[in-house]
PDB file of N, CA and C in Angstrom:
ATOM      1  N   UNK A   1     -12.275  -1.061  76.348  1.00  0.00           N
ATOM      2  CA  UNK A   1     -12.393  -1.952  77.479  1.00  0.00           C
ATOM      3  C   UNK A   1     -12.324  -3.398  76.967  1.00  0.00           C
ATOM      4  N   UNK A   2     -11.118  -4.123  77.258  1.00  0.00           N
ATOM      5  CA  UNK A   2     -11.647  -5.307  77.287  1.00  0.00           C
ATOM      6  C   UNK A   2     -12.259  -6.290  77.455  1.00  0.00           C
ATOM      7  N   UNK A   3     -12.450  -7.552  77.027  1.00  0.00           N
ATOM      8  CA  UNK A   3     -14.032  -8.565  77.263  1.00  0.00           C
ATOM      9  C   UNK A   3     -13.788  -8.625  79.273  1.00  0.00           C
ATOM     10  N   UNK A   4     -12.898  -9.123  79.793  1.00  0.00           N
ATOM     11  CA  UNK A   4     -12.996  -9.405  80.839  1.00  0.00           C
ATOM     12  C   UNK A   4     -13.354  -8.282  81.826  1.00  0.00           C
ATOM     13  N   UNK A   5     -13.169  -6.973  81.137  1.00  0.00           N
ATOM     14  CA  UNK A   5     -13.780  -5.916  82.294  1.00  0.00           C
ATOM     15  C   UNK A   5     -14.599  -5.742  82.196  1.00  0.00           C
ATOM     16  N   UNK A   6     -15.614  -5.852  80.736  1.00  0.00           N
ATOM     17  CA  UNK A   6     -16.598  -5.672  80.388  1.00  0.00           C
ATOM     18  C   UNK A   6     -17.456  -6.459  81.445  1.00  0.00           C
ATOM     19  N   UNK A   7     -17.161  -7.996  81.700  1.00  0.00           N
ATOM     20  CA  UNK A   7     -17.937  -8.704  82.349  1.00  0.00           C
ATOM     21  C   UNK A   7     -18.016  -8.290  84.034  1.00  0.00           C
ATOM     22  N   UNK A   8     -16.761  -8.276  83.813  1.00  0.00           N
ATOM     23  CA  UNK A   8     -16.913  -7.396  85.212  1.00  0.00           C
ATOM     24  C   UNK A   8     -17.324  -6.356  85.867  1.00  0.00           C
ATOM     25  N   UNK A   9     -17.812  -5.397  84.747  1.00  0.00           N
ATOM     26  CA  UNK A   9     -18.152  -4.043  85.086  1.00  0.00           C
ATOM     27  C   UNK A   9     -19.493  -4.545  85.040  1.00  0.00           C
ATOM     28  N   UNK A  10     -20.364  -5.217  84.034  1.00  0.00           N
ATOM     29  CA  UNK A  10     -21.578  -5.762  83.785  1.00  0.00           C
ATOM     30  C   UNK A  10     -22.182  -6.609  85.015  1.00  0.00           C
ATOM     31  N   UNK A  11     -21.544  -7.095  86.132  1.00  0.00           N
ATOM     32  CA  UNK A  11     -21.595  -8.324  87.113  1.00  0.00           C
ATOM     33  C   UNK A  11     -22.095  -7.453  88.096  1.00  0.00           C
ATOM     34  N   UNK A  12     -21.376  -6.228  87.985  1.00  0.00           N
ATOM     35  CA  UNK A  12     -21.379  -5.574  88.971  1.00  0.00           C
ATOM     36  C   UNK A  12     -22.376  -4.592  88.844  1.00  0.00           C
ATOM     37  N   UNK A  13     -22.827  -4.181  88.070  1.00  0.00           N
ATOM     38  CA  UNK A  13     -23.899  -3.428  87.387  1.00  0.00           C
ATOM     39  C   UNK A  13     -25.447  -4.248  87.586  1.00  0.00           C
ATOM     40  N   UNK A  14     -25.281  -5.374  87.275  1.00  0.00           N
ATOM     41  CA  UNK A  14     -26.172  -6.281  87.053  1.00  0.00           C
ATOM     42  C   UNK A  14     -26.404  -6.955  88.641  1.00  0.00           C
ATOM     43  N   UNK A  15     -25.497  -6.687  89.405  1.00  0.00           N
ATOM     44  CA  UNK A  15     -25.967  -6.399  90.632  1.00  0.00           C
ATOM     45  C   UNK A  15     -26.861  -5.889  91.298  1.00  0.00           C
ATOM     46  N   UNK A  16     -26.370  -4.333  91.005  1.00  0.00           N
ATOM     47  CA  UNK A  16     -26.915  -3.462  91.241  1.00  0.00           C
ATOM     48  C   UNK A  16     -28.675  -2.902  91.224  1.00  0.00           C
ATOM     49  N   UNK A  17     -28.603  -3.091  89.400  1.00  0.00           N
ATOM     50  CA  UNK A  17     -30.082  -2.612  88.634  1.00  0.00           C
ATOM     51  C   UNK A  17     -30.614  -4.061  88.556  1.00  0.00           C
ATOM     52  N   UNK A  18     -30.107  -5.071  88.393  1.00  0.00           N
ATOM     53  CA  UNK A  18     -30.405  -6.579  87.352  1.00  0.00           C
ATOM     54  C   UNK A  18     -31.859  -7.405  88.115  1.00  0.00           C
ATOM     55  N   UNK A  19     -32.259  -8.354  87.724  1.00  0.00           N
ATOM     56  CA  UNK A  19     -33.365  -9.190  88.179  1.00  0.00           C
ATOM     57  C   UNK A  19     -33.375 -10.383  86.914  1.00  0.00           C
ATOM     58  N   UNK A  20     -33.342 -11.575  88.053  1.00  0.00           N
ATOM     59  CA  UNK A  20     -33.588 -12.666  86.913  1.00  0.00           C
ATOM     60  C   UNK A  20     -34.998 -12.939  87.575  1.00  0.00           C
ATOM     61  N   UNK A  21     -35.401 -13.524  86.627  1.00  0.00           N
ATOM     62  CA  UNK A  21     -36.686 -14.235  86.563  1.00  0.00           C
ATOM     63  C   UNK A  21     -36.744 -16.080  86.436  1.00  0.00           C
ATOM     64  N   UNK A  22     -36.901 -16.667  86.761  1.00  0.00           N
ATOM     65  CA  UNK A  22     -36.794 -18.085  86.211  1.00  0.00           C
ATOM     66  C   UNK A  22     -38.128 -18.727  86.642  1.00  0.00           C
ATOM     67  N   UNK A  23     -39.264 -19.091  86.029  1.00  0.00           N
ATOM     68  CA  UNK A  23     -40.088 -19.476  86.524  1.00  0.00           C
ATOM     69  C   UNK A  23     -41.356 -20.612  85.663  1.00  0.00           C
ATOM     70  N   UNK A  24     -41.874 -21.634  86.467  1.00  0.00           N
ATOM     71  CA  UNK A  24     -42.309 -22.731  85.576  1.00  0.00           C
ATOM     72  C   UNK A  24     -44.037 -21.899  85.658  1.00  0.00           C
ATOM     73  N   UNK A  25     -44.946 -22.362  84.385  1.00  0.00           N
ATOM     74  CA  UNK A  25     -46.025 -21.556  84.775  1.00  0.00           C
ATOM     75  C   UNK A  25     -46.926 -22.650  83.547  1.00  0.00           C
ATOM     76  N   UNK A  26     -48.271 -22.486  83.980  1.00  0.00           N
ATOM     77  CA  UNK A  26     -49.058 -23.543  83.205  1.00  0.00           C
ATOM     78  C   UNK A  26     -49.408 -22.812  81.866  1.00  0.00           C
ATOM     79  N   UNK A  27     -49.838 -23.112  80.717  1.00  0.00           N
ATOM     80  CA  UNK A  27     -50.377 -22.309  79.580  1.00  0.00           C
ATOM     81  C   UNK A  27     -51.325 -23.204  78.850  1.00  0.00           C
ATOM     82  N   UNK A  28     -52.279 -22.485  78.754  1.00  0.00           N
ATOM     83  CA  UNK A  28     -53.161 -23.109  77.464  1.00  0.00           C
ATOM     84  C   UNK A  28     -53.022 -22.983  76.269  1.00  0.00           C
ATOM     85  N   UNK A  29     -53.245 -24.200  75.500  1.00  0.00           N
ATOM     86  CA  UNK A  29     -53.267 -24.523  73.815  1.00  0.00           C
ATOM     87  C   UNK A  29     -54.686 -24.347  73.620  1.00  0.00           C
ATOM     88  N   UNK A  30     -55.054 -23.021  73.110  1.00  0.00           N
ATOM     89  CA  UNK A  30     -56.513 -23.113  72.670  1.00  0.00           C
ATOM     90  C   UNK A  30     -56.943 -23.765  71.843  1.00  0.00           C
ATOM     91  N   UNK A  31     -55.743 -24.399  71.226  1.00  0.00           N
ATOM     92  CA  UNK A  31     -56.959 -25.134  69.670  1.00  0.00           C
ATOM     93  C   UNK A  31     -56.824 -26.820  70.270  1.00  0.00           C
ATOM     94  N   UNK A  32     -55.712 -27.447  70.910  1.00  0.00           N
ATOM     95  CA  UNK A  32     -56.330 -28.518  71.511  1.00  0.00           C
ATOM     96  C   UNK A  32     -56.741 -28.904  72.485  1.00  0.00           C
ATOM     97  N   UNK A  33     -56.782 -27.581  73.284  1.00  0.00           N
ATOM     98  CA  UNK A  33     -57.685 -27.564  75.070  1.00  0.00           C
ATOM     99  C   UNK A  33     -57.256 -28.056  76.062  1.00  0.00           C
ATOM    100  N   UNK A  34     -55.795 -27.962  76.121  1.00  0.00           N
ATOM    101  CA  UNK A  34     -54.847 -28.871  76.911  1.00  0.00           C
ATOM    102  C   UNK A  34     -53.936 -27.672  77.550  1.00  0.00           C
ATOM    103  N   UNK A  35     -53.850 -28.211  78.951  1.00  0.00           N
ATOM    104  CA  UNK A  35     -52.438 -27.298  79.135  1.00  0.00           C
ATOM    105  C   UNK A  35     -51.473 -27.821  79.947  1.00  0.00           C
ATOM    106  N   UNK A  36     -50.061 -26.825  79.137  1.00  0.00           N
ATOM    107  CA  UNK A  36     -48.571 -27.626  79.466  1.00  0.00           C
ATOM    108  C   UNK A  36     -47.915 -26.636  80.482  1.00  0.00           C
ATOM    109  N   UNK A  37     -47.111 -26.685  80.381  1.00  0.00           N
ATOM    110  CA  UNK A  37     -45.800 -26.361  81.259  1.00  0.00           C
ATOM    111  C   UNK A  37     -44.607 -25.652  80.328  1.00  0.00           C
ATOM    112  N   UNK A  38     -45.028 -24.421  80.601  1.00  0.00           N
ATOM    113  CA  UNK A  38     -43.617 -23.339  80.441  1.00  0.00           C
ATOM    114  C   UNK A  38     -42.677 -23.121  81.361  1.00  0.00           C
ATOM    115  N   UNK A  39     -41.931 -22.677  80.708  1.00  0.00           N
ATOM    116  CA  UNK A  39     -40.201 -22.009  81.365  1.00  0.00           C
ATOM    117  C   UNK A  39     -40.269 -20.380  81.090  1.00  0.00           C
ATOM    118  N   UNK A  40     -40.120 -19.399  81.701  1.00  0.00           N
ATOM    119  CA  UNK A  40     -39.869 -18.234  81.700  1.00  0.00           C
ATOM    120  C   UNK A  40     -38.121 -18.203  82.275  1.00  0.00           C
ATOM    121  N   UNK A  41     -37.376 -17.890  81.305  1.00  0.00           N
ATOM    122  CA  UNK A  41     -35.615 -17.755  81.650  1.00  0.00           C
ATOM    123  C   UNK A  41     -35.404 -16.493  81.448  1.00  0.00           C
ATOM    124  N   UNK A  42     -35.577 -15.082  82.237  1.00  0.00           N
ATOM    125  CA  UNK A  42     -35.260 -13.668  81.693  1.00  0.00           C
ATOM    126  C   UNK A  42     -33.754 -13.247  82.673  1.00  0.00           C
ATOM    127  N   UNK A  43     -33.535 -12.434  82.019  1.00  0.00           N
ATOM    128  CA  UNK A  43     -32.017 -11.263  82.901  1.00  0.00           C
ATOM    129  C   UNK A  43     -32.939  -9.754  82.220  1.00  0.00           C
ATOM    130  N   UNK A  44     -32.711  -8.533  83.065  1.00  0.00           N
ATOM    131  CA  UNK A  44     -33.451  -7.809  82.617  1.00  0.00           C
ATOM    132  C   UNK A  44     -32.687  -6.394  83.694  1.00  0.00           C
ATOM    133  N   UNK A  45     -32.135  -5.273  82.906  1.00  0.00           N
ATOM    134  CA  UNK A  45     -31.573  -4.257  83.425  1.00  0.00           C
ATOM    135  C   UNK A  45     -32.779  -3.073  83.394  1.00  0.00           C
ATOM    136  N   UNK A  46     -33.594  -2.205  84.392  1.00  0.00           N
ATOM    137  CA  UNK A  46     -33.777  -1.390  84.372  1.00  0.00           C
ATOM    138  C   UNK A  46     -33.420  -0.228  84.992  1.00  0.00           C
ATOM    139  N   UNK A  47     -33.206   1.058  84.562  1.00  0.00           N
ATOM    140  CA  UNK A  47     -32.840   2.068  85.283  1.00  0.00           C
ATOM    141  C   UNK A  47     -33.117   3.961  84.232  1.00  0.00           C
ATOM    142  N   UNK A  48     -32.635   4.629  84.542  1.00  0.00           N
ATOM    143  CA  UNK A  48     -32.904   5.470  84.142  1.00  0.00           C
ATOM    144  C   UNK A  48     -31.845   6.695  82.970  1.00  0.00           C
ATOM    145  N   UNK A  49     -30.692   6.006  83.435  1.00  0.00           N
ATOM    146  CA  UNK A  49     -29.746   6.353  82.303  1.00  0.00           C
ATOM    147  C   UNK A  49     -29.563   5.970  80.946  1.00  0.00           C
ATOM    148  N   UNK A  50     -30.287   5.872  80.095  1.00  0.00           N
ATOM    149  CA  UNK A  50     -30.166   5.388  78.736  1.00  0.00           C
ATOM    150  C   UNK A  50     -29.005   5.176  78.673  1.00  0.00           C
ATOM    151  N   UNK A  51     -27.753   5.905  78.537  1.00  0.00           N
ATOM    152  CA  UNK A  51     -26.977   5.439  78.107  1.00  0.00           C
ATOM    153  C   UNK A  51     -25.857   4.386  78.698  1.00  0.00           C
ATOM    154  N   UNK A  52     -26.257   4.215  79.780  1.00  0.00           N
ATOM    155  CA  UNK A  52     -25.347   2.996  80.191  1.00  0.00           C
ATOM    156  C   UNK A  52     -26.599   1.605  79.719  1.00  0.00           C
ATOM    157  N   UNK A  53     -27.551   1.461  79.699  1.00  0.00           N
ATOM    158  CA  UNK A  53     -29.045   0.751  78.908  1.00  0.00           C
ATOM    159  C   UNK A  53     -28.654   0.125  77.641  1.00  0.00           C
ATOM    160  N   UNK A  54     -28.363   1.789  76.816  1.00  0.00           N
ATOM    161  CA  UNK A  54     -27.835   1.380  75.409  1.00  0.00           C
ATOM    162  C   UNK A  54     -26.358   0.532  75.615  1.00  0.00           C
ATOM    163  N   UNK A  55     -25.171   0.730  75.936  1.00  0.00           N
ATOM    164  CA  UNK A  55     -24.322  -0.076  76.215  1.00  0.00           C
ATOM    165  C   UNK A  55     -24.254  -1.273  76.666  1.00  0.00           C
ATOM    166  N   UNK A  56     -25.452  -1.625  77.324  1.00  0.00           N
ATOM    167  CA  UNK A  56     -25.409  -2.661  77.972  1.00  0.00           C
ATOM    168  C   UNK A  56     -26.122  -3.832  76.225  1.00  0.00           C
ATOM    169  N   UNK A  57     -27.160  -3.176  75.751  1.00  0.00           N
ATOM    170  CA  UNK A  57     -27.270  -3.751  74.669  1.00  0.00           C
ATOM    171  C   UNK A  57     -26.459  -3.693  72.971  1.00  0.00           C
ATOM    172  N   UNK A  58     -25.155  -2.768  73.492  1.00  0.00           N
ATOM    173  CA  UNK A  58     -24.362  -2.740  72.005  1.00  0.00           C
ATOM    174  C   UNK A  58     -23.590  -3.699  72.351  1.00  0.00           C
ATOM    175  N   UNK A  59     -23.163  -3.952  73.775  1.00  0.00           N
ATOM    176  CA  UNK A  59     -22.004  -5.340  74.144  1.00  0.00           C
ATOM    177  C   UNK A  59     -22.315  -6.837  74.322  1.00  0.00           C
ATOM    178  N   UNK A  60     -24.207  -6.615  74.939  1.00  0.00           N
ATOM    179  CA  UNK A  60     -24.390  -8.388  75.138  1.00  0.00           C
ATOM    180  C   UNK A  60     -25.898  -8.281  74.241  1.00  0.00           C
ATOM    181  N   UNK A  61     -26.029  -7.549  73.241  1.00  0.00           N
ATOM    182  CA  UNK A  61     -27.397  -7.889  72.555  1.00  0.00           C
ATOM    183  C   UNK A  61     -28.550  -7.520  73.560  1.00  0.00           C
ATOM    184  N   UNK A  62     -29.677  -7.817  72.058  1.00  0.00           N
ATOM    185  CA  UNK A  62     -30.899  -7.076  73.196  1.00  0.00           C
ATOM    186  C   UNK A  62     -31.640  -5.740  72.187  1.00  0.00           C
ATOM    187  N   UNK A  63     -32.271  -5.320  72.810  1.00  0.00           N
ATOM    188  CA  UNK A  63     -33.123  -3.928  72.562  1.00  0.00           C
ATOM    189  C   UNK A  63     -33.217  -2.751  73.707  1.00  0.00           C
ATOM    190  N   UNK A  64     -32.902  -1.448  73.292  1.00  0.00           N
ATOM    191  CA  UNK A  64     -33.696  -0.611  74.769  1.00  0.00           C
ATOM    192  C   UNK A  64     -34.628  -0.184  74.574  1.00  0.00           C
ATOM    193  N   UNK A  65     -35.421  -0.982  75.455  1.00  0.00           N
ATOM    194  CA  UNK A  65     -37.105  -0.059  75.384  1.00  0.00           C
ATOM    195  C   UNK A  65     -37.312   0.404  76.656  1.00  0.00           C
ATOM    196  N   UNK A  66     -37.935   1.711  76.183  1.00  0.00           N
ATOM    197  CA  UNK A  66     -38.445   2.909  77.223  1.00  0.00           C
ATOM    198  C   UNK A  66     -39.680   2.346  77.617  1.00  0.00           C
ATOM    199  N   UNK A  67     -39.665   2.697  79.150  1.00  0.00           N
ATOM    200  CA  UNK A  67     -40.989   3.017  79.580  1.00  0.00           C
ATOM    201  C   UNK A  67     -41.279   4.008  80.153  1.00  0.00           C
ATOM    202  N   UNK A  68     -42.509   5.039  80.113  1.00  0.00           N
ATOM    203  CA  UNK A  68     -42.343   5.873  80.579  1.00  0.00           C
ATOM    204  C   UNK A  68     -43.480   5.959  81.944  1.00  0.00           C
ATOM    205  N   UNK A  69     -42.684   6.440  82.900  1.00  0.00           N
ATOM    206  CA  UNK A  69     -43.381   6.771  84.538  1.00  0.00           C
ATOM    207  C   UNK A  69     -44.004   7.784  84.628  1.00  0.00           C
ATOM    208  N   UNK A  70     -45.109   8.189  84.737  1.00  0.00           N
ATOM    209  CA  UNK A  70     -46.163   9.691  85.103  1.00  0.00           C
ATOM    210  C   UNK A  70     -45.084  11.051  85.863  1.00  0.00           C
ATOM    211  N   UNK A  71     -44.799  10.321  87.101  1.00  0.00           N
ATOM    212  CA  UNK A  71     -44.556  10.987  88.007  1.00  0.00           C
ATOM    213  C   UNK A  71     -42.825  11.516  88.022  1.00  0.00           C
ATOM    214  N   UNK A  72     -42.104  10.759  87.506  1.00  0.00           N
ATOM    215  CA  UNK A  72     -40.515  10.007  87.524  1.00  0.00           C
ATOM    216  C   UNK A  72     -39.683  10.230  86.347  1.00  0.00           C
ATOM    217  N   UNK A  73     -38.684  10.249  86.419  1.00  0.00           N
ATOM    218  CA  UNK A  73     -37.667   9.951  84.775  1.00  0.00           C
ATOM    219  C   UNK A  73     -38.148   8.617  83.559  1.00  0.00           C
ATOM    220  N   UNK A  74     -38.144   9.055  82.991  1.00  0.00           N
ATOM    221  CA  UNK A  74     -38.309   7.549  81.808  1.00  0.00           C
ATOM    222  C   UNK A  74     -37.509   6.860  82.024  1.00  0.00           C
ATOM    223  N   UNK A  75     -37.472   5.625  82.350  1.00  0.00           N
ATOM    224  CA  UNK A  75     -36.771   4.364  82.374  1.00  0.00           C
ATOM    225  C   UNK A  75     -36.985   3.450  81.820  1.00  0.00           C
ATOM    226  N   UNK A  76     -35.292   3.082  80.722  1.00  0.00           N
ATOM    227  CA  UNK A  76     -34.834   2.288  80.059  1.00  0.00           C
ATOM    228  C   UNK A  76     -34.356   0.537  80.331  1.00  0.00           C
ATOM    229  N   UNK A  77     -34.982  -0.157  79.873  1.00  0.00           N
ATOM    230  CA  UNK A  77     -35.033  -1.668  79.516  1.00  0.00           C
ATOM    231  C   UNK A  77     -34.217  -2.336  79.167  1.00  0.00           C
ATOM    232  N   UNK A  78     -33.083  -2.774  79.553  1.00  0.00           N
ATOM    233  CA  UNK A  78     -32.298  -4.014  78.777  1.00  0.00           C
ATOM    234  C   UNK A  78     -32.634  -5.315  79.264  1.00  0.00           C
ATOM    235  N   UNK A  79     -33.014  -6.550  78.468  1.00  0.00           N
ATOM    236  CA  UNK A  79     -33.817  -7.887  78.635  1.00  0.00           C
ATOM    237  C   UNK A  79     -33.275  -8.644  77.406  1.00  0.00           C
ATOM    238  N   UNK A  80     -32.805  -9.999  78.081  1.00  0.00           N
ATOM    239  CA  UNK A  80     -32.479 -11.230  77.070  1.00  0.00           C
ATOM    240  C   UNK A  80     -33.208 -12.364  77.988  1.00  0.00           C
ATOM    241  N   UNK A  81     -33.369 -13.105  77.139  1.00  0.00           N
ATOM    242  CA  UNK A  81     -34.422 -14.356  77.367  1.00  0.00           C
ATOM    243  C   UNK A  81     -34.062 -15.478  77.002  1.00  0.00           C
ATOM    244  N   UNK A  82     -34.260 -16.794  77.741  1.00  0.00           N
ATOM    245  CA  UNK A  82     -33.638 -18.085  77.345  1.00  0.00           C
ATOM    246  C   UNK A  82     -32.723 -18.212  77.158  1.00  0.00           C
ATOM    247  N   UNK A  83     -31.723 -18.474  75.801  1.00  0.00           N
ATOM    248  CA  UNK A  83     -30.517 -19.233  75.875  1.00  0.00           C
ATOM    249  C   UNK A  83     -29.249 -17.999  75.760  1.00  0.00           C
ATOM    250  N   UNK A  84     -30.314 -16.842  75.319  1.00  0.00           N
ATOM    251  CA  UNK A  84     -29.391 -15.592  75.353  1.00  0.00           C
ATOM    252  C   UNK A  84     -28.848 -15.691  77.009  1.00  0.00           C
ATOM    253  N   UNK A  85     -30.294 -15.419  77.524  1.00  0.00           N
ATOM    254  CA  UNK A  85     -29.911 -14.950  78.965  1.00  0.00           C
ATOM    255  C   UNK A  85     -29.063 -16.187  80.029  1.00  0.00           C
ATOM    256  N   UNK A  86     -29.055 -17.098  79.530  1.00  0.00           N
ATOM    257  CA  UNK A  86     -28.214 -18.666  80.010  1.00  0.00           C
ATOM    258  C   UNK A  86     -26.614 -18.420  79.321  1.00  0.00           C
ATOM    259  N   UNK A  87     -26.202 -17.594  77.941  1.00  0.00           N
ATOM    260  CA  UNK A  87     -24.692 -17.331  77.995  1.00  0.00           C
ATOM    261  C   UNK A  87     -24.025 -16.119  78.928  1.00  0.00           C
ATOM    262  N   UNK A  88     -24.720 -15.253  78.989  1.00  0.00           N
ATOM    263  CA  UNK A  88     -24.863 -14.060  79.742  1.00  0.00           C
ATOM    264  C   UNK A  88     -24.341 -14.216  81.438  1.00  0.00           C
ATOM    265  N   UNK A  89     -25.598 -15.093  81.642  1.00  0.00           N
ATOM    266  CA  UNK A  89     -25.352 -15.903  83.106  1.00  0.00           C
ATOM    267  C   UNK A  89     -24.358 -16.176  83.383  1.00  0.00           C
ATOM    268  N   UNK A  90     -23.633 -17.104  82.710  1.00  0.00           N
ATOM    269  CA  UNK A  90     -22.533 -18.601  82.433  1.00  0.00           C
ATOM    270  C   UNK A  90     -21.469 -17.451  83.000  1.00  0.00           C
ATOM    271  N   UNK A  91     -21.013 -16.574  81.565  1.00  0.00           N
ATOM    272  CA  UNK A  91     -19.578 -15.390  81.902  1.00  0.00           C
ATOM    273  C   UNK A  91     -19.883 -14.336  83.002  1.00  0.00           C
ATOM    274  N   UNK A  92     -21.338 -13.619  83.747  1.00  0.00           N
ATOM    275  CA  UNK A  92     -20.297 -12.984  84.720  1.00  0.00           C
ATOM    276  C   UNK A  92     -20.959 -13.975  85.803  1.00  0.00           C
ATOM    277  N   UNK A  93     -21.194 -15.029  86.142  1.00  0.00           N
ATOM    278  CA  UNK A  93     -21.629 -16.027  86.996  1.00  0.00           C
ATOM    279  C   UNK A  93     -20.632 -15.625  88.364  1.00  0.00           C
ATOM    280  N   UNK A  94     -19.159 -15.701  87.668  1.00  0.00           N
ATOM    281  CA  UNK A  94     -18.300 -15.561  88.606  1.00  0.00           C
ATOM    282  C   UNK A  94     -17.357 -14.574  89.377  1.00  0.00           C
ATOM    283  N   UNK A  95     -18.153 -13.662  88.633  1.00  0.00           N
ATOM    284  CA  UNK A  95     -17.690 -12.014  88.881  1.00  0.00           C
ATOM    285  C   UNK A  95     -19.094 -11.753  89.943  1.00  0.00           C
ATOM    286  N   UNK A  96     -20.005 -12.219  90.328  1.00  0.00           N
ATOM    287  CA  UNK A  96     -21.925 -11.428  90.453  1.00  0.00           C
ATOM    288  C   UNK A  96     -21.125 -12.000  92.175  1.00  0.00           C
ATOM    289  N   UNK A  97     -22.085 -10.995  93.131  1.00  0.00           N
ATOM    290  CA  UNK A  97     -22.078 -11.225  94.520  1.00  0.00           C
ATOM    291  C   UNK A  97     -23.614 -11.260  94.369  1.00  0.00           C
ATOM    292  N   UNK A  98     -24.193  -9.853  94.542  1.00  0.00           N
ATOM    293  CA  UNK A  98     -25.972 -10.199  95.044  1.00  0.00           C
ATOM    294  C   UNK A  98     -26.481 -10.708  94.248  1.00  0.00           C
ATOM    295  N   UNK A  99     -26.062 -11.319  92.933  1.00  0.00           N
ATOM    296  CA  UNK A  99     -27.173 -11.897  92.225  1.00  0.00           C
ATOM    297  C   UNK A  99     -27.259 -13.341  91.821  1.00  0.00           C
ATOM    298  N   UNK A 100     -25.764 -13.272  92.640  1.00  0.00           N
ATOM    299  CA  UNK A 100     -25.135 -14.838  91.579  1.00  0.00           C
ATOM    300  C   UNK A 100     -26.251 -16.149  92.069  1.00  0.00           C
ATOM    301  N   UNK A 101     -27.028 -16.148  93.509  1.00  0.00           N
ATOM    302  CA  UNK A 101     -27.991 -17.268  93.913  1.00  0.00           C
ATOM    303  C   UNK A 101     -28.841 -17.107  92.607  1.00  0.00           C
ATOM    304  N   UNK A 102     -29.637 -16.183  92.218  1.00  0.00           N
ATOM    305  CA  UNK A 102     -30.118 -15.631  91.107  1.00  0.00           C
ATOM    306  C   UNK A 102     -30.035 -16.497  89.433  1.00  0.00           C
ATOM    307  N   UNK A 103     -28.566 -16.074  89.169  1.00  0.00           N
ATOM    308  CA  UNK A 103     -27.765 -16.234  88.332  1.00  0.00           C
ATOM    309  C   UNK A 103     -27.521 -17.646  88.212  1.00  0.00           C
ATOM    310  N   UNK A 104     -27.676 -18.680  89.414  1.00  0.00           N
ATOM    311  CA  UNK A 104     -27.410 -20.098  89.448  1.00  0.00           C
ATOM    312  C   UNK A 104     -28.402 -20.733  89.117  1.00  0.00           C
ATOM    313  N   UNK A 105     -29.390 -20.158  89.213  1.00  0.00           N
ATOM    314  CA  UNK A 105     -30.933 -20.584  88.960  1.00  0.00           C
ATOM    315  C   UNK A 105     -30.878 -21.337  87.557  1.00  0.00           C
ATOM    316  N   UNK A 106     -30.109 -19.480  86.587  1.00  0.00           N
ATOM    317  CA  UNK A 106     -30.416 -19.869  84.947  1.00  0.00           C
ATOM    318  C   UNK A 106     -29.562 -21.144  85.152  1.00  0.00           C
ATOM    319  N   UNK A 107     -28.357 -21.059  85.424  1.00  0.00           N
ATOM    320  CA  UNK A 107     -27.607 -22.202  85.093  1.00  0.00           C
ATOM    321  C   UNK A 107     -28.084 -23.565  85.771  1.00  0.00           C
ATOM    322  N   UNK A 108     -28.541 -23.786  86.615  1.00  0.00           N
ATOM    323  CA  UNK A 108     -28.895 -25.060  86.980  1.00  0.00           C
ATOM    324  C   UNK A 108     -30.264 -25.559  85.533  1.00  0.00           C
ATOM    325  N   UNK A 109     -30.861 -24.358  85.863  1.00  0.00           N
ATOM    326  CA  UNK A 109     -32.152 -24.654  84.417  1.00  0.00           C
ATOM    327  C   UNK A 109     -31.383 -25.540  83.680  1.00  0.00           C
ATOM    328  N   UNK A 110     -30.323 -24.916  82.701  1.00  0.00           N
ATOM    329  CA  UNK A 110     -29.152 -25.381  81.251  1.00  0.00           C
ATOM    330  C   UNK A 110     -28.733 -26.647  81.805  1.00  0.00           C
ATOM    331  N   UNK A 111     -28.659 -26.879  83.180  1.00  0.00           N
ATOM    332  CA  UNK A 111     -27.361 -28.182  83.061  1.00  0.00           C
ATOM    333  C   UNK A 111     -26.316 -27.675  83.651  1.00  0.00           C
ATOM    334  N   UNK A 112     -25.804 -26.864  83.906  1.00  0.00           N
ATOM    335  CA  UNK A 112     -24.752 -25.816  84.435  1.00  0.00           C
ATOM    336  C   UNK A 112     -24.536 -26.114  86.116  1.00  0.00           C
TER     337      UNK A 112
END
């Protein structure tokens, strides 16, 4: 498969299973008792087929981690963060329908 279907098959996928996260949140510095202002930037695939999971992390990086449900199938994790998840964004930005409001988020974050 080439890069451009890849993104495209991924846009569309990432539709589907995908969730961005983008969010500002306060944190404490315990050793000087002050607190700042974080950025949380995630893209994050869950579902239950490992192996489209694993693919998704042999083509855009990443790890698959399992979690496992009591009741349900084990379901597999694909997650990039920050500037990973801001190149990711950028290429299928323009392939994504339900996610791309989503997807504009990371990029407005970058400058984009």
């Amino acid at each position: 498969m080439d890069k451009l279907n890849k993104l495209v098959y991924f846009a569309g996928l990432f539709d589907g299973e995908g969730n961005v996260n983008v969010a500002q949140y306060w944190k404490l510095n315990k050793k000087m008792g002050k607190k700042y202002l974080c950025w949380r930037i995630a893209m994050e695939i869950a579902m239950t087929d490992k192996a489209t999971v694993k693919w998704c992390c042999d083509t855009f990086g990443g790890n698959l981690k399992e979690k496992p449900r009591k009741e349900h199938k084990m379901q597999y994790r694909w997650r990039r963060v920050f500037r990973d998840a801001y190149k990711i964004a950028k290429d299928i930005h323009p392939f994504a329908k339900t996610k791309k409001k989503d997807l504009e988020k990371i990029l407005k974050h970058y400058g984009n």
